[in-house]
Protein backbone atom coordinates (compact mmCIF):
# COMPACT_ATOMS: atom_id res chain seq x y z
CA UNK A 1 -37.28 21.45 11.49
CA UNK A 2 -37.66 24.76 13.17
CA UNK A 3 -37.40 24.67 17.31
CA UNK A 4 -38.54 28.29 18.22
CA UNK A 5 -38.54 29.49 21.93
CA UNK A 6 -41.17 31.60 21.18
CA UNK A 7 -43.72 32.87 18.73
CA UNK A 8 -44.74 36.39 18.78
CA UNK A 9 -46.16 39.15 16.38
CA UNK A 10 -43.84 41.15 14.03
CA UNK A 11 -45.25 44.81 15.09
CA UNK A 12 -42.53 45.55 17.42
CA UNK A 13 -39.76 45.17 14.26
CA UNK A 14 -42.43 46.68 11.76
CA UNK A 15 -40.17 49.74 11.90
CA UNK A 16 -36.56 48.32 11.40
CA UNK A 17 -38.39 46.05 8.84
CA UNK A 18 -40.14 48.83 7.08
CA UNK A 19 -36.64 50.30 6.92
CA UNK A 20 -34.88 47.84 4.89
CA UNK A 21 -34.57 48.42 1.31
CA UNK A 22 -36.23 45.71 -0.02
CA UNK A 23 -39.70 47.54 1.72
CA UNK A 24 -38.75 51.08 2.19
CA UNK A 25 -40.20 52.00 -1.50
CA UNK A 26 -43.75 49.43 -1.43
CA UNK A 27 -46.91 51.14 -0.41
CA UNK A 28 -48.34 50.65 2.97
CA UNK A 29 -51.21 48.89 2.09
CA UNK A 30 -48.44 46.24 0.59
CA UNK A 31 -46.21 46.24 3.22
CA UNK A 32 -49.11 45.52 5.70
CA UNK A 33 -50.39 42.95 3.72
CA UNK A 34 -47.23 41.13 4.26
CA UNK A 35 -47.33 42.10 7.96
CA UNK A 36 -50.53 40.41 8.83
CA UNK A 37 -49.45 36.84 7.46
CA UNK A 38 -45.69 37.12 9.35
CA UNK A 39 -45.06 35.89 12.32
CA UNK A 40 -41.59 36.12 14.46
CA UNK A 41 -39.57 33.25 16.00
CA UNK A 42 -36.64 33.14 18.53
CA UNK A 43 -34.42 30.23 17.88
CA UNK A 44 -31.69 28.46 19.66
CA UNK A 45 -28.47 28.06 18.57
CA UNK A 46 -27.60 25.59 15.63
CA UNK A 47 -31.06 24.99 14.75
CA UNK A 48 -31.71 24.46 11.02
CA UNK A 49 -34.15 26.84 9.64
CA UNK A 50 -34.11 25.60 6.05
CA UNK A 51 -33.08 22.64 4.46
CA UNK A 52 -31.26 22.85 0.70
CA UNK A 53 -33.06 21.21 -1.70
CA UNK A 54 -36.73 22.02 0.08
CA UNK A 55 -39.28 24.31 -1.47
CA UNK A 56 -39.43 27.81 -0.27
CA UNK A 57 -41.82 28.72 2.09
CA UNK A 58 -40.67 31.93 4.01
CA UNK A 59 -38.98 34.82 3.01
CA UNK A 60 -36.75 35.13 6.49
CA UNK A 61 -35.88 38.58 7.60
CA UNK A 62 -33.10 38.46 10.62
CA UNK A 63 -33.59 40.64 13.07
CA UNK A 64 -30.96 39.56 16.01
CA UNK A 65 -28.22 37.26 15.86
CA UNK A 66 -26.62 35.86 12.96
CA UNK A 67 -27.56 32.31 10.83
CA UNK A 68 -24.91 30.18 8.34
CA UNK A 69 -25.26 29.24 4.82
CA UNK A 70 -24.81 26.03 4.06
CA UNK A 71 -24.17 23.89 1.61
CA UNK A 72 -23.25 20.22 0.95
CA UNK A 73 -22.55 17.73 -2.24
CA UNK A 74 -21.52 14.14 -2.04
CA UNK A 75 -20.74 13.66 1.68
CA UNK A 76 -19.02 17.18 1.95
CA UNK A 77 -20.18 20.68 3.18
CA UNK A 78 -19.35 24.23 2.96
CA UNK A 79 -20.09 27.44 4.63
CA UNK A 80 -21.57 29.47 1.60
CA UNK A 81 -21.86 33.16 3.64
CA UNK A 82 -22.77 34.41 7.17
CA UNK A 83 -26.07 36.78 7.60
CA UNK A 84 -26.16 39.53 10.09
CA UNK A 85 -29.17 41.25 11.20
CA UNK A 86 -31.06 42.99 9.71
CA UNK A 87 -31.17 41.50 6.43
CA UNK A 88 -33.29 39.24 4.53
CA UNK A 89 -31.75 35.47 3.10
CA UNK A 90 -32.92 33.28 0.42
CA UNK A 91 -35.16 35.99 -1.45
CA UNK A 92 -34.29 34.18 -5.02
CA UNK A 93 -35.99 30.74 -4.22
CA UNK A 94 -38.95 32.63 -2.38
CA UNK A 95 -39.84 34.88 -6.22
CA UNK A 96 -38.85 32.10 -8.14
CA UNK A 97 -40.76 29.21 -6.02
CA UNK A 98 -38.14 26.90 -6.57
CA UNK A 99 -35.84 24.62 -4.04
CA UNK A 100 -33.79 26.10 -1.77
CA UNK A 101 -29.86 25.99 -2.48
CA UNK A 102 -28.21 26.38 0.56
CA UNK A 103 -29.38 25.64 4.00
CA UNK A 104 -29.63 28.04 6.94
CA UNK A 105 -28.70 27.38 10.67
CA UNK A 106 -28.67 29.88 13.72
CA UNK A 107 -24.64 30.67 14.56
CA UNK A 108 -26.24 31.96 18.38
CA UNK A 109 -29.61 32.61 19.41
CA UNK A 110 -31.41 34.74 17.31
CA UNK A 111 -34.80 36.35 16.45
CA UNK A 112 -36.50 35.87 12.61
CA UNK A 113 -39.39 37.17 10.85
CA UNK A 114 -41.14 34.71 8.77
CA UNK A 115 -43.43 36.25 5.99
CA UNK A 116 -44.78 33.52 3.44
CA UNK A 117 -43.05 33.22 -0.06
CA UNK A 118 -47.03 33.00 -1.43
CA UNK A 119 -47.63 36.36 0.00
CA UNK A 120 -44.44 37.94 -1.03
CA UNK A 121 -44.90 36.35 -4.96
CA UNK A 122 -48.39 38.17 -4.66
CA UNK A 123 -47.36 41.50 -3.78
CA UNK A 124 -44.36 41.46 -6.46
CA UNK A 125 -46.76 41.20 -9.00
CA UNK A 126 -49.01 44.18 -7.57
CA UNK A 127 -46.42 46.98 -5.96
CA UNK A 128 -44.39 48.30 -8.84
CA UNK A 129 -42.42 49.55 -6.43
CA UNK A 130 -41.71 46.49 -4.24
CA UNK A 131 -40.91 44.75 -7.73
CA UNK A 132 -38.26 47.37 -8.65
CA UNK A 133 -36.46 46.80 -4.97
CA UNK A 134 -36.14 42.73 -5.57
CA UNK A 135 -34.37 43.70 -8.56
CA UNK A 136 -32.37 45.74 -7.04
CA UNK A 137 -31.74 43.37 -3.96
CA UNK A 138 -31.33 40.45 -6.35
CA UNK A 139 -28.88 42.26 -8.66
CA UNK A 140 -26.97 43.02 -5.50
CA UNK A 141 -26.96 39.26 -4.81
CA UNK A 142 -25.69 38.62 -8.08
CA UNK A 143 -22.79 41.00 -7.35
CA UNK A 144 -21.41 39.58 -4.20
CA UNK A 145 -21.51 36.32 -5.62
CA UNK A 146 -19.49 37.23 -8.92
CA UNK A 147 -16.90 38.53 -6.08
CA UNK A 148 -16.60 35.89 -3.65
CA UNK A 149 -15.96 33.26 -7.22
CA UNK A 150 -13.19 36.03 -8.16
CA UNK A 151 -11.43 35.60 -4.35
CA UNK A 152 -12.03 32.19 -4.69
CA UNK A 153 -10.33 31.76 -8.17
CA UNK A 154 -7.83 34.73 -8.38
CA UNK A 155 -6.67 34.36 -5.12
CA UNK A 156 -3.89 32.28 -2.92
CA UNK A 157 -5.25 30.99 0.11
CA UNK A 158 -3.32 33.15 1.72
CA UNK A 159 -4.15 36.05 -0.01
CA UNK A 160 -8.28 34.97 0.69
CA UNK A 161 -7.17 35.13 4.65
CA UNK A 162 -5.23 38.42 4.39
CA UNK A 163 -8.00 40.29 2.77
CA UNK A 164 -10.83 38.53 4.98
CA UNK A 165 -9.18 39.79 7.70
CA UNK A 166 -8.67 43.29 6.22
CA UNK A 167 -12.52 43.53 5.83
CA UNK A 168 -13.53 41.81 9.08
CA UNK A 169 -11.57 44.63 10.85
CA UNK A 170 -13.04 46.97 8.74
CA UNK A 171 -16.86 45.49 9.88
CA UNK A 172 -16.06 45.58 13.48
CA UNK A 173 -14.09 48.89 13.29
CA UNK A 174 -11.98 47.14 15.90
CA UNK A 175 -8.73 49.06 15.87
CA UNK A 176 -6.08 46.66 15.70
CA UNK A 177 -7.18 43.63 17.36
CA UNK A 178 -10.71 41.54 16.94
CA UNK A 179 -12.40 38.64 17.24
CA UNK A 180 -13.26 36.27 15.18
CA UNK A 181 -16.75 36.11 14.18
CA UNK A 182 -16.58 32.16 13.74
CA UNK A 183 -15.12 29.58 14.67
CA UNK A 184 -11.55 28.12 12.33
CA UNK A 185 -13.42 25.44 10.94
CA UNK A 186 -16.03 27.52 9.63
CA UNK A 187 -13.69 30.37 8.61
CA UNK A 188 -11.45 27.18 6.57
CA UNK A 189 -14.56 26.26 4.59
CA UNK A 190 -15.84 29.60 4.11
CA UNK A 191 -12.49 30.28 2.62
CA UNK A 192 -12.32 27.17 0.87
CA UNK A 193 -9.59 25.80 2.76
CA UNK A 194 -9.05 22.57 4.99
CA UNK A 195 -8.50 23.34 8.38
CA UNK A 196 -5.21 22.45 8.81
CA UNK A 197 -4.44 24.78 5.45
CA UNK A 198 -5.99 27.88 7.79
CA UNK A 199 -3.36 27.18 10.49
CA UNK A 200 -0.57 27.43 8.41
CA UNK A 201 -1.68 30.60 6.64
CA UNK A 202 -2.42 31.90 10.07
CA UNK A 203 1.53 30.96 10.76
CA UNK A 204 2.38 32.64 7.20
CA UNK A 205 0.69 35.92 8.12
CA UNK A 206 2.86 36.41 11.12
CA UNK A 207 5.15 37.53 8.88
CA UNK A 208 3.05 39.78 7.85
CA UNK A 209 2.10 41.78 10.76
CA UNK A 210 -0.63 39.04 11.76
CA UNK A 211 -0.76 37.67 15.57
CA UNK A 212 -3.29 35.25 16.56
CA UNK A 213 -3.96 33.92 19.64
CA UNK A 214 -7.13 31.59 19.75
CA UNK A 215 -9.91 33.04 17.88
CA UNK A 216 -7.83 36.80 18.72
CA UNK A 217 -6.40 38.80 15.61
CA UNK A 218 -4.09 41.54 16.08
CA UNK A 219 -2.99 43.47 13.10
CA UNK A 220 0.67 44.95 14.29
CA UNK A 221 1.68 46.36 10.57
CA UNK A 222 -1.39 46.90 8.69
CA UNK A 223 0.41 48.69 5.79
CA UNK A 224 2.09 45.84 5.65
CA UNK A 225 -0.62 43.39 5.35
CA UNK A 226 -2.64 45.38 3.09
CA UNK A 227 0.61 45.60 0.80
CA UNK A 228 0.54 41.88 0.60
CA UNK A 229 -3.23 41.57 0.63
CA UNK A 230 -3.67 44.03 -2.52
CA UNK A 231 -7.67 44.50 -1.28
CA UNK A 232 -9.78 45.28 -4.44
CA UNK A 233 -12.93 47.54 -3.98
CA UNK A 234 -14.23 45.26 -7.03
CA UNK A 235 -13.61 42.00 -4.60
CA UNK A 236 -13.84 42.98 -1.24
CA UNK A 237 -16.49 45.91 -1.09
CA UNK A 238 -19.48 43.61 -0.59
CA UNK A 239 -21.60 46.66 -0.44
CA UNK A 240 -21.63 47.75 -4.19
């Protein structure tokens, strides 16, 4: 399943690891405890790194590049969220030991840390303070996902485009034009919407102060588009 380019040790990230939230608080004994049974990988492109439905093995902390979640029911698929470094993905099914939900794929090449779910489940129960960070980082979880089913379900299509937009500029701090991070057919079924239904929202939005030329956005009124978008910090701020 997993087509690395190359293995190496995790020291050189130990720092921008050590930094993340989810191990800033554990002791060092802990946190090097996970170290010495991680390993890093460099994939390629597109390559699957875990398959829904399989049993957790790794907790996966990405370090460069960016990987899809995926998931798929009776001959259909969806894109479920985009990662971007450095975060962890999948931390539920590695405390819980259960199947994974979604898959994982690399959107471009990209570098991963692989520390075993054993070893993680081992730790929890030791470092207090490790324990009290998965809460956090789980609770967190459980937020974002309570406000992508409220854009999904209070929301027009076109009003899930407008504000996706709104907060993609607001990621890349791009001014008034960006790129997309993904390609339309990704960005439909992350939005829960066919492809075709994306190109005529894209149309819709001109009207709006919306250009778009290939995977280009330019935002020409952004009052205006945020008057129609109506962002919500209790949607859209996927940070709280």
């Amino acid at each position: 399943m997993r087509t690395a380019l190359r293995s190496e040790r995790p020291d050189s990230h130990f720092e921008d690891i050590r930094g993340l939230h989810l191990f800033s608080e554990m002791s060092e004994e802990s946190f090097l405890t996970l170290m010495r049974g991680s390993y890093v990988q460099n994939f390629p492109p597109q390559v699957e790194l875990v398959t829904e439905g399989e049993q957790s093995d790794f907790l996966h902390v990405l370090v460069d590049g960016s990987v899809e979640m995926l998931s798929s029911w009776n001959g259909r698929e969806t894109v479920m969220a985009t990662v971007r470094p450095i975060s962890t993905f999948i931390l539920a099914a590695t405390i819980r030991d259960a199947p994974y939900l979604m898959s994982a794929q690399t959107l471009e090449k990209s570098r991963i840390v692989l520390i075993p779910s054993e070893d993680v489940r081992d730790v929890f129960e030791e470092d207090v303070n490790f324990a009290r960070s998965i809460i956090a980082e789980l609770a967190q979880c459980y937020r974002s996902v309570v406000k992508n089913i409220k854009d999904l379900k209070l929301r027009t299509s076109l009003e899930r485009l407008a504000n996706y937009l709104l907060r993609e500029q607001h990621r890349q701090k791009a001014g008034d034009s960006f790129d997309l991070p993904i390609d339309k057919r990704r960005l439909a079924s992350r939005l829960g919407m066919t492809p075709e239904n994306l190109s005529r929202a894209f149309k819709n939005l001109q009207g709006y102060g919306v250009e778009v030329r290939g995977g280009r956005i330019t935002i020409t009124d952004p009052a205006e588009l945020e008057r129609f978008a109506k962002p919500d910090p209790l949607i859209d701020d996927k940070s709280a």
